[in-house]
PDB file of N, CA and C in Angstrom:
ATOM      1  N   UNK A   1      -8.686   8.181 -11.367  1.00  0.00           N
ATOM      2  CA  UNK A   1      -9.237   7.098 -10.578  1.00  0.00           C
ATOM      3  C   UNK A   1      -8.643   5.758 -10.997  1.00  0.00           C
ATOM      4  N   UNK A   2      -8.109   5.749 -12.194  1.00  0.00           N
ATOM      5  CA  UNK A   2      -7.447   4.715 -12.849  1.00  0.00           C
ATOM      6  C   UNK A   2      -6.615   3.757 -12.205  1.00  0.00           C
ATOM      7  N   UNK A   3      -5.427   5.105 -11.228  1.00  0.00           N
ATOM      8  CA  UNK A   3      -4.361   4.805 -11.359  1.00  0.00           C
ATOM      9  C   UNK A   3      -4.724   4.002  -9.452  1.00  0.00           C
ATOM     10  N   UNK A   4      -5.223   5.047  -9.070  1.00  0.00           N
ATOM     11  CA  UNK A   4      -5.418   4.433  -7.545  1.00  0.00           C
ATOM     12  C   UNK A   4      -6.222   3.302  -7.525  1.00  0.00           C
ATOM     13  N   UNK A   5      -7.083   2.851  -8.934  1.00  0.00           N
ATOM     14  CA  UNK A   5      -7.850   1.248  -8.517  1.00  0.00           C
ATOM     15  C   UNK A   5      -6.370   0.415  -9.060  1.00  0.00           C
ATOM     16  N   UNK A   6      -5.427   1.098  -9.827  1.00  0.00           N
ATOM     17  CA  UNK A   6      -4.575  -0.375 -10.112  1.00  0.00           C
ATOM     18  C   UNK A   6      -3.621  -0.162  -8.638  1.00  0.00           C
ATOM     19  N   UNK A   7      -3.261   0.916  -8.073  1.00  0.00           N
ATOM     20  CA  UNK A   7      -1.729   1.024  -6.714  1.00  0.00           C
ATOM     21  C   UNK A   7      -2.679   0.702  -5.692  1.00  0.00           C
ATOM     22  N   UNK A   8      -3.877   0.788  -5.342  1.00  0.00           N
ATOM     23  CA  UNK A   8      -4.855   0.299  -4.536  1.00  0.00           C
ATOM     24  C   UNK A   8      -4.687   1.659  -3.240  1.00  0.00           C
ATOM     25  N   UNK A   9      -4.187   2.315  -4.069  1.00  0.00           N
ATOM     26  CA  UNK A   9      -3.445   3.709  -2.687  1.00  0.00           C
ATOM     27  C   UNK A   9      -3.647   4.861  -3.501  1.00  0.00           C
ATOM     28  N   UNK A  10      -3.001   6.287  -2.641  1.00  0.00           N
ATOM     29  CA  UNK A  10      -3.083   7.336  -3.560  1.00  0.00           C
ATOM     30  C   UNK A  10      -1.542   7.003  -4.193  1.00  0.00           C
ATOM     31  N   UNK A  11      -1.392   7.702  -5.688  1.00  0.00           N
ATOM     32  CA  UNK A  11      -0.173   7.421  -6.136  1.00  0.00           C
ATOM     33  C   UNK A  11       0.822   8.606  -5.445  1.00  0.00           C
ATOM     34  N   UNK A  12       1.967   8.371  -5.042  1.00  0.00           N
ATOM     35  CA  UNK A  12       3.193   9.503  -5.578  1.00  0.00           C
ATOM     36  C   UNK A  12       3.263  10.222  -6.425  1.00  0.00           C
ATOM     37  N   UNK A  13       3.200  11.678  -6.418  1.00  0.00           N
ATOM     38  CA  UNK A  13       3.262  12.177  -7.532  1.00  0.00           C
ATOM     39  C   UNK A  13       4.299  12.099  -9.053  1.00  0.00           C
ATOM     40  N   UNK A  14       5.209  11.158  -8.707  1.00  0.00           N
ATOM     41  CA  UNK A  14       5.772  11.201  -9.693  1.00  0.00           C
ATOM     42  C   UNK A  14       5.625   9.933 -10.477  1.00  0.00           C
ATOM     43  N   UNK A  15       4.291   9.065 -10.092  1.00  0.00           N
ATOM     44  CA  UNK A  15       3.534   7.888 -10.428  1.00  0.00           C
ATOM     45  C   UNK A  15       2.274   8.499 -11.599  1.00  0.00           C
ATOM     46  N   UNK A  16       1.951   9.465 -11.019  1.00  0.00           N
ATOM     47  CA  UNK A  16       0.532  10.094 -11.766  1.00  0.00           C
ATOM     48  C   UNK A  16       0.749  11.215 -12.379  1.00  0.00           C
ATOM     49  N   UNK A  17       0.737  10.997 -13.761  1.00  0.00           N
ATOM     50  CA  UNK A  17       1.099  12.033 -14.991  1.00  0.00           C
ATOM     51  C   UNK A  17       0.407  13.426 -14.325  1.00  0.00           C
ATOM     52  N   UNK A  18      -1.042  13.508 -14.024  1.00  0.00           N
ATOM     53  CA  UNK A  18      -1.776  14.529 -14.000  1.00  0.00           C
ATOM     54  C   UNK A  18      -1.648  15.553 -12.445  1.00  0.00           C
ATOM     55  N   UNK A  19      -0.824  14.865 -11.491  1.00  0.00           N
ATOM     56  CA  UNK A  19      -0.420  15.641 -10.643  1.00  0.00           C
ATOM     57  C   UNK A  19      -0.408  16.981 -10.246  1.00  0.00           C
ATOM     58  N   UNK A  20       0.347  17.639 -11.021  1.00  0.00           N
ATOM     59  CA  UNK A  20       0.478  18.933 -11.195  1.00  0.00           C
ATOM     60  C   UNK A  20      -0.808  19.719 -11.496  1.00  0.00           C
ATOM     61  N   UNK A  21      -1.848  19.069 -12.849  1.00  0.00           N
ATOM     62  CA  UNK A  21      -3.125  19.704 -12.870  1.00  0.00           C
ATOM     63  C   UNK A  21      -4.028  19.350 -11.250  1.00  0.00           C
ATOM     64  N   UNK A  22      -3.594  18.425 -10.730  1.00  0.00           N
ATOM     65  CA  UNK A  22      -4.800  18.129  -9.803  1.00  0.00           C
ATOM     66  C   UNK A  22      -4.489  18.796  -8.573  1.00  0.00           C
ATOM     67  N   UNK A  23      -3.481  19.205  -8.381  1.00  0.00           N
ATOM     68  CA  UNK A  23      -2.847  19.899  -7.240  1.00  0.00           C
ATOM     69  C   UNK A  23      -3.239  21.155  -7.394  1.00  0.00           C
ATOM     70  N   UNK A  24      -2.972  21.866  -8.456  1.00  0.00           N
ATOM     71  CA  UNK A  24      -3.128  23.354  -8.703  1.00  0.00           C
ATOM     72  C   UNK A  24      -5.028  23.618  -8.582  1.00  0.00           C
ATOM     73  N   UNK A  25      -5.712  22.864  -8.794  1.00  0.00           N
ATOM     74  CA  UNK A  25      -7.272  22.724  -8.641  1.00  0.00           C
ATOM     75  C   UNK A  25      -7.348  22.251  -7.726  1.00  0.00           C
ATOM     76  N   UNK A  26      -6.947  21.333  -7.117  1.00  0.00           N
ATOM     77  CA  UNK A  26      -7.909  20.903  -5.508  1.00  0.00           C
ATOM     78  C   UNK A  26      -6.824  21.198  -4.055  1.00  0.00           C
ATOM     79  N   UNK A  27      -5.812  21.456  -4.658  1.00  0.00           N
ATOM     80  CA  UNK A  27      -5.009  21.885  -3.197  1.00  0.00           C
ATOM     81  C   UNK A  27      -4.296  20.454  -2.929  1.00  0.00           C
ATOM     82  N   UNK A  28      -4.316  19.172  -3.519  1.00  0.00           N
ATOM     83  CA  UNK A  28      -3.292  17.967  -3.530  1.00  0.00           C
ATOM     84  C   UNK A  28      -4.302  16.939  -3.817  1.00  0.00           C
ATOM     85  N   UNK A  29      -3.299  16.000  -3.893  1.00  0.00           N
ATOM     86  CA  UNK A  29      -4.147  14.159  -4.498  1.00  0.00           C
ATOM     87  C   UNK A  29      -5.157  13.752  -3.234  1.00  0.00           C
ATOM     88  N   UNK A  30      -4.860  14.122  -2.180  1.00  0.00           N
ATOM     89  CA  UNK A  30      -5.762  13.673  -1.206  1.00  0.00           C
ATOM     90  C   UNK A  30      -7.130  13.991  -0.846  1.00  0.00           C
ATOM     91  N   UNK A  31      -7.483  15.295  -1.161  1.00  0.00           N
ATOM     92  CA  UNK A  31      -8.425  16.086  -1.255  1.00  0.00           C
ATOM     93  C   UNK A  31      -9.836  15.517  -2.146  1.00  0.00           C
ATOM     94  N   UNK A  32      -9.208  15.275  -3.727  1.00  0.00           N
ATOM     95  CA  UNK A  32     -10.162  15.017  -4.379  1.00  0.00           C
ATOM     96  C   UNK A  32     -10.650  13.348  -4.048  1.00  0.00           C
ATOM     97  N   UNK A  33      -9.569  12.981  -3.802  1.00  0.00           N
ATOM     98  CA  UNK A  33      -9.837  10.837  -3.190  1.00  0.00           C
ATOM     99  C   UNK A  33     -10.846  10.581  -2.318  1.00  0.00           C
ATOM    100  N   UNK A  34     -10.878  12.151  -1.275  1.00  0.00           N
ATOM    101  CA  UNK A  34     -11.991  11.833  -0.222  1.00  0.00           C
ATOM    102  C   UNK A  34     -13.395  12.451  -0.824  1.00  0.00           C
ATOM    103  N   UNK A  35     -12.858  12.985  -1.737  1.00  0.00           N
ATOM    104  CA  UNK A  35     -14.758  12.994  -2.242  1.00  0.00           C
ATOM    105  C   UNK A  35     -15.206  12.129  -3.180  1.00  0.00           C
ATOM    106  N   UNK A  36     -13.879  11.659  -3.574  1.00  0.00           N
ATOM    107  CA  UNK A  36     -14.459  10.411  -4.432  1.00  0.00           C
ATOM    108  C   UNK A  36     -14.927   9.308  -3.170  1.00  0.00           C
ATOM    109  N   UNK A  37     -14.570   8.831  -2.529  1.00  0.00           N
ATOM    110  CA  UNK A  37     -14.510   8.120  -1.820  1.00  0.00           C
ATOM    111  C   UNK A  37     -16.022   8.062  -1.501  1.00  0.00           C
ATOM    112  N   UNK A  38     -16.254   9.805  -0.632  1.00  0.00           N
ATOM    113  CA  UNK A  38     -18.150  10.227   0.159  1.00  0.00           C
ATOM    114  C   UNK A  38     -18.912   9.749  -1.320  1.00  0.00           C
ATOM    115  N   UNK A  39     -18.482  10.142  -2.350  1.00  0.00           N
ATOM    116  CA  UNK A  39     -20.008  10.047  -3.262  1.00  0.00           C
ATOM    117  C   UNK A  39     -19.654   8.276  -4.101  1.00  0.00           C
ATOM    118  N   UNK A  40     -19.166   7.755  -3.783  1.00  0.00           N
ATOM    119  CA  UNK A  40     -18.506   6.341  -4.512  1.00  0.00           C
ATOM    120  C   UNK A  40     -19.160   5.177  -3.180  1.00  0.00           C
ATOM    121  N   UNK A  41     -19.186   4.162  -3.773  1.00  0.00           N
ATOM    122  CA  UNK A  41     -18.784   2.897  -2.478  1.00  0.00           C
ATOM    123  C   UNK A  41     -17.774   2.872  -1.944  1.00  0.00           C
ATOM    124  N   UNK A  42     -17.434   3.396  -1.015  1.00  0.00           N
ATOM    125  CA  UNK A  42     -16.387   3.158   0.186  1.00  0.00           C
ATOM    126  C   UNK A  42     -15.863   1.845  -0.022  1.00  0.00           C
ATOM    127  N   UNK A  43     -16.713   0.945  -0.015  1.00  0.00           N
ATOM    128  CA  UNK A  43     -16.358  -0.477   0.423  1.00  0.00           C
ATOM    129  C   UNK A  43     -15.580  -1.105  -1.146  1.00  0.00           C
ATOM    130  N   UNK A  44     -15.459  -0.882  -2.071  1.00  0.00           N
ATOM    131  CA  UNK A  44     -15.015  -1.168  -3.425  1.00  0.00           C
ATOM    132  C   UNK A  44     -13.283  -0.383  -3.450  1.00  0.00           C
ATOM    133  N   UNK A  45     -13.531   0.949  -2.730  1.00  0.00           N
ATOM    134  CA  UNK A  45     -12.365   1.277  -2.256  1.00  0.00           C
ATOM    135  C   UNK A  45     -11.143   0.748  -1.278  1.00  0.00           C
ATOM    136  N   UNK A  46     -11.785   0.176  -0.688  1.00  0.00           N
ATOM    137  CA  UNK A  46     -11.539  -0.987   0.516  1.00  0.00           C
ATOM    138  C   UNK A  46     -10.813  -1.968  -0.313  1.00  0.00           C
ATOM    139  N   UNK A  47     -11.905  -2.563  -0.782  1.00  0.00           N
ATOM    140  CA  UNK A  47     -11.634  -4.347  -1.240  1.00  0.00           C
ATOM    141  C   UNK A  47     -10.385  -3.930  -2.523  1.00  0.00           C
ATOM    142  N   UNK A  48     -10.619  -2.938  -3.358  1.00  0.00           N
ATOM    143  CA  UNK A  48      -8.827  -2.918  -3.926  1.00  0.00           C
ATOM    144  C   UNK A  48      -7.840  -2.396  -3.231  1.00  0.00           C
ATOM    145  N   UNK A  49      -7.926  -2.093  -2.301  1.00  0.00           N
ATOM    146  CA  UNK A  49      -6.771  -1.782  -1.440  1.00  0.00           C
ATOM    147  C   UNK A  49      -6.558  -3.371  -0.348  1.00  0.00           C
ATOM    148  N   UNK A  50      -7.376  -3.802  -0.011  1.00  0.00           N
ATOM    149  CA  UNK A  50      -6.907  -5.103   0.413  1.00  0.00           C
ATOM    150  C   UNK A  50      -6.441  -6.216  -0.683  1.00  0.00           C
ATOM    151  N   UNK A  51      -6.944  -5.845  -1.677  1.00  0.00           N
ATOM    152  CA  UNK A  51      -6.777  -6.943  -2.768  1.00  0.00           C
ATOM    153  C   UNK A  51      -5.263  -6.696  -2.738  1.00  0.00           C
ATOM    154  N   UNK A  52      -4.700  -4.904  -3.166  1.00  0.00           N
ATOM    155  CA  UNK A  52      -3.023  -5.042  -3.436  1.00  0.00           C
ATOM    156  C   UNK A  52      -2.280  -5.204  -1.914  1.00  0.00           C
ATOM    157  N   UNK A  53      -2.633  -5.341  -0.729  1.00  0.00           N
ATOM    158  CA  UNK A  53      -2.114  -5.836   0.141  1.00  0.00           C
ATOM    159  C   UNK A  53      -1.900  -7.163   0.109  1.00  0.00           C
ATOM    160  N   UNK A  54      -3.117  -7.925  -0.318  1.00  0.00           N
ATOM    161  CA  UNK A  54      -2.582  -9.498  -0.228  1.00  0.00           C
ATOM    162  C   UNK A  54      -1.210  -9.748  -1.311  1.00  0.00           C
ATOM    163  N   UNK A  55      -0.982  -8.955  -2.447  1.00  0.00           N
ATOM    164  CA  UNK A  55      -0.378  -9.504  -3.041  1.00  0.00           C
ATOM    165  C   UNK A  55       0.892  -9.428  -2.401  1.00  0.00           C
ATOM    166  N   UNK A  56       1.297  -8.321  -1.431  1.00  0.00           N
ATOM    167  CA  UNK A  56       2.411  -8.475  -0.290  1.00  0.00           C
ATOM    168  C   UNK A  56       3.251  -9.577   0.148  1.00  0.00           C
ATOM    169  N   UNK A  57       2.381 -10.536   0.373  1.00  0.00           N
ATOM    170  CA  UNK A  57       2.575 -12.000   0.676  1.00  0.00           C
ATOM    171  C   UNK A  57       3.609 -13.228  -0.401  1.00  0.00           C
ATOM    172  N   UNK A  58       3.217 -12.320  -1.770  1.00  0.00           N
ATOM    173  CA  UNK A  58       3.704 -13.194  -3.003  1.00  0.00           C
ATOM    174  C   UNK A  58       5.127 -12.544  -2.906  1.00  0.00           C
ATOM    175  N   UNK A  59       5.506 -11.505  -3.021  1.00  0.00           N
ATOM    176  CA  UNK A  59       6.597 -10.476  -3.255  1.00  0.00           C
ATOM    177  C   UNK A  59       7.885 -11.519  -1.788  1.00  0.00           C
ATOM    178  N   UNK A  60       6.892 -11.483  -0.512  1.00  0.00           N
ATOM    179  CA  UNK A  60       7.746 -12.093   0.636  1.00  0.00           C
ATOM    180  C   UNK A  60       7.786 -13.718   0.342  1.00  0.00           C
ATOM    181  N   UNK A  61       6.995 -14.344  -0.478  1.00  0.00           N
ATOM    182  CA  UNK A  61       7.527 -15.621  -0.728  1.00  0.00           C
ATOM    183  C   UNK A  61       8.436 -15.601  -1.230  1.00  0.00           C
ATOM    184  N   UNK A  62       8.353 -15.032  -2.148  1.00  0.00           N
ATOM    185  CA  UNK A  62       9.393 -14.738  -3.581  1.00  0.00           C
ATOM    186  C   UNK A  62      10.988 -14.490  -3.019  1.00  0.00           C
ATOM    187  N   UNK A  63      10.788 -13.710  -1.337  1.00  0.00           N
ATOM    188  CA  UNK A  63      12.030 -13.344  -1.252  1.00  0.00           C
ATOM    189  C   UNK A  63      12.683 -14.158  -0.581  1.00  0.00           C
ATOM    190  N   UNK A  64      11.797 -15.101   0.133  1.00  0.00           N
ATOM    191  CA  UNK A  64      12.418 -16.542   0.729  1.00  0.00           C
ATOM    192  C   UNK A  64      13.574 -17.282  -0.551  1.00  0.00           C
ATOM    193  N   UNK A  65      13.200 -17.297  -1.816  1.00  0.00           N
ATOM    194  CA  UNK A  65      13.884 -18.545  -2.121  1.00  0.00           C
ATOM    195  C   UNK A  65      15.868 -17.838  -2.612  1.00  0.00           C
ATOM    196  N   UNK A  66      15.580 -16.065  -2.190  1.00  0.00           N
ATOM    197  CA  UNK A  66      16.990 -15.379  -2.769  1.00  0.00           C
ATOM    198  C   UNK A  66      17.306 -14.477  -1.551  1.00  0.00           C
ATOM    199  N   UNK A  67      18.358 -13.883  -1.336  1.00  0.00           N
ATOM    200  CA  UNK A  67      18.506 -12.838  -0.190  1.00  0.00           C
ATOM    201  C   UNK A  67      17.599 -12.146  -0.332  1.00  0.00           C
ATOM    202  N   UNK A  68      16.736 -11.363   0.348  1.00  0.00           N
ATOM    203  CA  UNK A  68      15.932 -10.018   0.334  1.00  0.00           C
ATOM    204  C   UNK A  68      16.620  -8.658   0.464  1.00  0.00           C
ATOM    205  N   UNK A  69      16.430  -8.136  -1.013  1.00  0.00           N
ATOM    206  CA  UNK A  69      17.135  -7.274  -1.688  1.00  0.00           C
ATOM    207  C   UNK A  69      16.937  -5.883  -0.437  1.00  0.00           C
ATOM    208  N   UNK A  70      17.676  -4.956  -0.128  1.00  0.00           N
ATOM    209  CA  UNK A  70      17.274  -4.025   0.731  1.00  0.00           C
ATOM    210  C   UNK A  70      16.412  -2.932   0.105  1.00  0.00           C
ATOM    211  N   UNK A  71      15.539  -2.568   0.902  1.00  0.00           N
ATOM    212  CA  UNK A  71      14.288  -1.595   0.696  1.00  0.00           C
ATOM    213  C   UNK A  71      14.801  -0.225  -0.337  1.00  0.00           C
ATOM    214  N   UNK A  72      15.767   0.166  -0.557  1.00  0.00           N
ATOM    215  CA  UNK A  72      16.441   0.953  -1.640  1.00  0.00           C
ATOM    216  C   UNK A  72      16.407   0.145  -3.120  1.00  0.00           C
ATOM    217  N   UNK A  73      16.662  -1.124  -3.072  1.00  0.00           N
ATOM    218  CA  UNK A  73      16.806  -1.716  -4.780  1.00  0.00           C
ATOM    219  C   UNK A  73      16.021  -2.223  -4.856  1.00  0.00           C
ATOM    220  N   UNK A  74      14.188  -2.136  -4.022  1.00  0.00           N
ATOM    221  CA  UNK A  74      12.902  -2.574  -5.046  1.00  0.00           C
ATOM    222  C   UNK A  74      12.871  -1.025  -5.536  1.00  0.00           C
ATOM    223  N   UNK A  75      11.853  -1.493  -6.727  1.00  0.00           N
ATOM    224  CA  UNK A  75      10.843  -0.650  -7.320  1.00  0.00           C
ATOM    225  C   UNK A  75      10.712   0.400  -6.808  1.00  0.00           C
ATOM    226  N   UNK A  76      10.341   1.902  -6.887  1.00  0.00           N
ATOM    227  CA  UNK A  76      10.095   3.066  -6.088  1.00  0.00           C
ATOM    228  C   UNK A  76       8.297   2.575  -5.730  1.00  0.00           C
ATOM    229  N   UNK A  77       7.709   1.879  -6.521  1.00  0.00           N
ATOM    230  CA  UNK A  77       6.510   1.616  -6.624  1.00  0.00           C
ATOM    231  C   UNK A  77       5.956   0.471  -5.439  1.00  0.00           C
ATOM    232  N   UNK A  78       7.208  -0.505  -5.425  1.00  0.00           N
ATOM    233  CA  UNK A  78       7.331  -1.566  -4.435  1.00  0.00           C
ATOM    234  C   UNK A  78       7.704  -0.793  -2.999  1.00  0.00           C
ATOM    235  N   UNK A  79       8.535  -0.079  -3.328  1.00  0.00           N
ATOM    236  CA  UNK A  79       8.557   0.767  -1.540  1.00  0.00           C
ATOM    237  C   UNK A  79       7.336   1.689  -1.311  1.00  0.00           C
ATOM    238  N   UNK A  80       6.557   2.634  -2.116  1.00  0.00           N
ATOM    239  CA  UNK A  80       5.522   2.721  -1.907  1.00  0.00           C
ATOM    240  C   UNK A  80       3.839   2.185  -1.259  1.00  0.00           C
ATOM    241  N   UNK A  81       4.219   0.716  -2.012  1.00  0.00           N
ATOM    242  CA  UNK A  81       3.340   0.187  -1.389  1.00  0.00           C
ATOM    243  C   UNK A  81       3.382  -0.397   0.005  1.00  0.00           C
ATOM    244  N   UNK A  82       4.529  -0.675   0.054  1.00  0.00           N
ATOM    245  CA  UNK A  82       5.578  -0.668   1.636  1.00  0.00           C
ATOM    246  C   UNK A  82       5.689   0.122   2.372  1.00  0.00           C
ATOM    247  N   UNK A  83       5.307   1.439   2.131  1.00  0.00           N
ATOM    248  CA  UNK A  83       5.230   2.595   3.343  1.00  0.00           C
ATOM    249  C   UNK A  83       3.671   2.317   3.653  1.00  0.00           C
ATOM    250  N   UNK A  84       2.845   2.458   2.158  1.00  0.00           N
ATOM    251  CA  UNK A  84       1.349   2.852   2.225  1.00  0.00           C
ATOM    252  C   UNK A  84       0.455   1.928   3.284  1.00  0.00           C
ATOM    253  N   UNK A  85       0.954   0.092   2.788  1.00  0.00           N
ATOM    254  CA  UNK A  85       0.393  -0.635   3.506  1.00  0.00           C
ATOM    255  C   UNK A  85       0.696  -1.020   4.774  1.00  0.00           C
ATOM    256  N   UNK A  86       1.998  -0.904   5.182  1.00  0.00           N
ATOM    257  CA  UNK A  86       2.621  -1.193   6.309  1.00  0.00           C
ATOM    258  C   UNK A  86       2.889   0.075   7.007  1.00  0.00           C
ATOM    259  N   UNK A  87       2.443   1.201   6.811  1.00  0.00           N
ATOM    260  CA  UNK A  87       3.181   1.827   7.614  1.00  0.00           C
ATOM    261  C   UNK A  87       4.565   2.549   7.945  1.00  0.00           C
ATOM    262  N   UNK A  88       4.830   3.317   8.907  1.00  0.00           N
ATOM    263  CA  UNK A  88       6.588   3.742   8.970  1.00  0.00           C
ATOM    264  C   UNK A  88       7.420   2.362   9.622  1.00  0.00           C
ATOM    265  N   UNK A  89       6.971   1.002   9.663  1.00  0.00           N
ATOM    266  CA  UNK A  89       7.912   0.338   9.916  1.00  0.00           C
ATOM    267  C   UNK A  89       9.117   0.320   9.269  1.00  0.00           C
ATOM    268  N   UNK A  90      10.121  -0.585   9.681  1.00  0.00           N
ATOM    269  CA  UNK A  90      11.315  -0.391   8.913  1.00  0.00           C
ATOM    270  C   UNK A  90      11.076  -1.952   8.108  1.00  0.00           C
ATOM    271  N   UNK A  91      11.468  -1.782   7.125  1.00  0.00           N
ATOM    272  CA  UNK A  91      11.142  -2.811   5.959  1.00  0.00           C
ATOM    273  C   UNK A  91      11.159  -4.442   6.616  1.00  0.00           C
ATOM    274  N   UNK A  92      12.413  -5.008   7.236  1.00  0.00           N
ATOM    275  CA  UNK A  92      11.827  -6.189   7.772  1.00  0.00           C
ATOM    276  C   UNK A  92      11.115  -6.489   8.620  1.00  0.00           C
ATOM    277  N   UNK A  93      10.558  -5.516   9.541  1.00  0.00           N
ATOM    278  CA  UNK A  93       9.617  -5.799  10.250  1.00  0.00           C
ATOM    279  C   UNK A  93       8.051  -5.769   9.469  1.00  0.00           C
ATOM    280  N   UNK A  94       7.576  -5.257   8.595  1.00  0.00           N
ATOM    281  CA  UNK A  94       6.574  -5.252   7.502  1.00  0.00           C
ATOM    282  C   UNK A  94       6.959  -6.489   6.594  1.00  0.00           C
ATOM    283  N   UNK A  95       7.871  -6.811   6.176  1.00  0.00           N
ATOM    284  CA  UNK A  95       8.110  -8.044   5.771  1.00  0.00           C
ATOM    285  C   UNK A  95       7.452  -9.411   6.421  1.00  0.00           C
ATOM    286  N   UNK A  96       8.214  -9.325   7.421  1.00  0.00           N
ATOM    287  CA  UNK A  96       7.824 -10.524   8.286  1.00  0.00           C
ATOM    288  C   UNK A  96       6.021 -10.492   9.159  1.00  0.00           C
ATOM    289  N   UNK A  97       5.662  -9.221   9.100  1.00  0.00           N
ATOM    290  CA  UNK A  97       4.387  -9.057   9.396  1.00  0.00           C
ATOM    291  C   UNK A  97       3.698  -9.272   8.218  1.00  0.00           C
ATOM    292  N   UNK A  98       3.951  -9.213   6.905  1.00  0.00           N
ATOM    293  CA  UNK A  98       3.159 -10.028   5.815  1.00  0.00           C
ATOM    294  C   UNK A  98       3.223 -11.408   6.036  1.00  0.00           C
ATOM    295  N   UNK A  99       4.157 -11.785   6.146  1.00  0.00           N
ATOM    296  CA  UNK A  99       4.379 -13.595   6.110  1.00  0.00           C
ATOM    297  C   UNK A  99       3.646 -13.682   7.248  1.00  0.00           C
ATOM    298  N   UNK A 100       3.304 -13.594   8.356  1.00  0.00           N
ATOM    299  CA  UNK A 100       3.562 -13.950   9.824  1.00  0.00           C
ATOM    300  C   UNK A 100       1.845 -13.769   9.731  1.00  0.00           C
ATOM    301  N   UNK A 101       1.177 -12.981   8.944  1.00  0.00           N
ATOM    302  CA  UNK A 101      -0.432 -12.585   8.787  1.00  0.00           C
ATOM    303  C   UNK A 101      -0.359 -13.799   7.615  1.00  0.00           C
ATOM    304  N   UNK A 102      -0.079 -13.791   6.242  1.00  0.00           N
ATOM    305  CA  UNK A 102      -0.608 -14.592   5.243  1.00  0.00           C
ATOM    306  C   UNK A 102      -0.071 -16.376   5.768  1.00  0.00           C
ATOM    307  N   UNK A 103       0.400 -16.672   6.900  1.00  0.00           N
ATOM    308  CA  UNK A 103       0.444 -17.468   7.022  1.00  0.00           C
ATOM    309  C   UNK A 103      -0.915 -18.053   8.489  1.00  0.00           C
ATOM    310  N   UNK A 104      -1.219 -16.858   8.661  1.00  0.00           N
ATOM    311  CA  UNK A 104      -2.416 -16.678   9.638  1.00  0.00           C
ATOM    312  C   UNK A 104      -1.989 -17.117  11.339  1.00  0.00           C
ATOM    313  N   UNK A 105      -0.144 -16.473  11.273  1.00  0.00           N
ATOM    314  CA  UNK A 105       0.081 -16.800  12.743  1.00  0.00           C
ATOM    315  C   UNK A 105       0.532 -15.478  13.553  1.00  0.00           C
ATOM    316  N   UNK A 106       0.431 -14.454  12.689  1.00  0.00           N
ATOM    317  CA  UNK A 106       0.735 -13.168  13.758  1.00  0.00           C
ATOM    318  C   UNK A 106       0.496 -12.110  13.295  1.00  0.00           C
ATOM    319  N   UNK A 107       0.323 -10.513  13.984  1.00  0.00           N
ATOM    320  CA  UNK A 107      -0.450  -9.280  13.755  1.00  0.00           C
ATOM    321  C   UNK A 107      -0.290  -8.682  12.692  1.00  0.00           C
ATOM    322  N   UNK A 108      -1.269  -8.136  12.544  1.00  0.00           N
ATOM    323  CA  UNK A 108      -1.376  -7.421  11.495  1.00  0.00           C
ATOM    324  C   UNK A 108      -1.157  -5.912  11.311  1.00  0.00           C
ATOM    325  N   UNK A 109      -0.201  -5.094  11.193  1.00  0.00           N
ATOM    326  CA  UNK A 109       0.316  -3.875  11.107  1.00  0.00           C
ATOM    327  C   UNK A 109       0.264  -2.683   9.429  1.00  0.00           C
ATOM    328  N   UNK A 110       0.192  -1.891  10.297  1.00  0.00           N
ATOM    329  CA  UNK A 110       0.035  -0.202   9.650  1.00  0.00           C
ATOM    330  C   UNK A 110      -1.279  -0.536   8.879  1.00  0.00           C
ATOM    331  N   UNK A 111      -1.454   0.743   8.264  1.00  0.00           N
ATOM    332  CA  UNK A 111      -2.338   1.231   7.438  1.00  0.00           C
ATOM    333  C   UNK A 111      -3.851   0.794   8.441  1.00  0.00           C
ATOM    334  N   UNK A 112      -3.786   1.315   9.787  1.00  0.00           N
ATOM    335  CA  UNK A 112      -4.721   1.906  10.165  1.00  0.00           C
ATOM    336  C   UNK A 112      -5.219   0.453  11.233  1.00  0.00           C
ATOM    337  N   UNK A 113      -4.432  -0.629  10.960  1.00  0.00           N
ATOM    338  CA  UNK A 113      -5.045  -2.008  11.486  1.00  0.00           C
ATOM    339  C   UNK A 113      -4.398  -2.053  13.157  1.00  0.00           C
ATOM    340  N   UNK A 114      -4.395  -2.715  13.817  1.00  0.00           N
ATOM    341  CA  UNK A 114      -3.775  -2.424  14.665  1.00  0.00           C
ATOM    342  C   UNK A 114      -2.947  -4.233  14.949  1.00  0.00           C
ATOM    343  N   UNK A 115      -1.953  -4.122  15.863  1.00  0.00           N
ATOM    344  CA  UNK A 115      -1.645  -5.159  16.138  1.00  0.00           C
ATOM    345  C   UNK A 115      -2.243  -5.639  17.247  1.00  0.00           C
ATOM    346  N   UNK A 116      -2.033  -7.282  16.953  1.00  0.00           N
ATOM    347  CA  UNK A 116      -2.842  -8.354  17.781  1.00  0.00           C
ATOM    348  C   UNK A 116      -1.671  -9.311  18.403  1.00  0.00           C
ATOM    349  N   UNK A 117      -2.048  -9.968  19.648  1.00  0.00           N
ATOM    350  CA  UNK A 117      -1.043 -10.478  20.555  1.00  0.00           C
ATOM    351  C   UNK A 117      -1.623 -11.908  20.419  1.00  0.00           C
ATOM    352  N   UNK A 118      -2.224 -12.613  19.096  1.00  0.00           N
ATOM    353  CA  UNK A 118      -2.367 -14.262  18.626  1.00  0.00           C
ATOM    354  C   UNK A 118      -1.346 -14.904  19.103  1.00  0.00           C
TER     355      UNK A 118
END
């Protein structure tokens, strides 16, 4: 539970040491998250997963002041959170939908939100 309150997501298995035990007992990482989830506050689950979305916003400032490195040379951890929160977009379009939301002038995409025509 550690690891998904710090990635604010389920991890990749090659993020979470215990993988392999949790797979062989519950049938995969997803399985046991949703019962944590039914017997837990939902809403605490929520608010750290929005919490590591906002930080989205810092990563796209950050990339204003240098070229924005292509979606292969971040972090495996940084593209993760880039599929998880955004969706199958292709990286600059999730880019610019962070800026375009944390600047509070346009939609908000993947991870279940839908887009808005502001």
């Amino acid at each position: 539970m550690e690891i998904i309150a710090a990635l604010g997501r389920l991890p990749d298995p090659t993020e979470f040491a215990a993988t392999q035990a949790v797979v062989e007992r519950f049938g995969s990482l997803k399985r046991p998250f949703a019962v944590i989830r039914r017997i837990t506050d939902e809403d605490s689950w929520e608010s750290i997963a929005r919490r590591r979305r906002e930080d989205m916003p810092v990563y796209t400032a950050l990339a204003r002041f240098r070229k924005r490195p292509a979606l292969a040379q971040l972090p495996l951890t940084l593209q993760r959170d880039m599929k998880a929160f955004f969706g199958r977009l292709d990286y600059p379009s999730a880019v610019c939908g962070v800026a375009n939301v944390s600047a509070g002038i346009g939609p908000v995409f993947g991870g279940g939100m839908s887009a808005s025509t502001s």
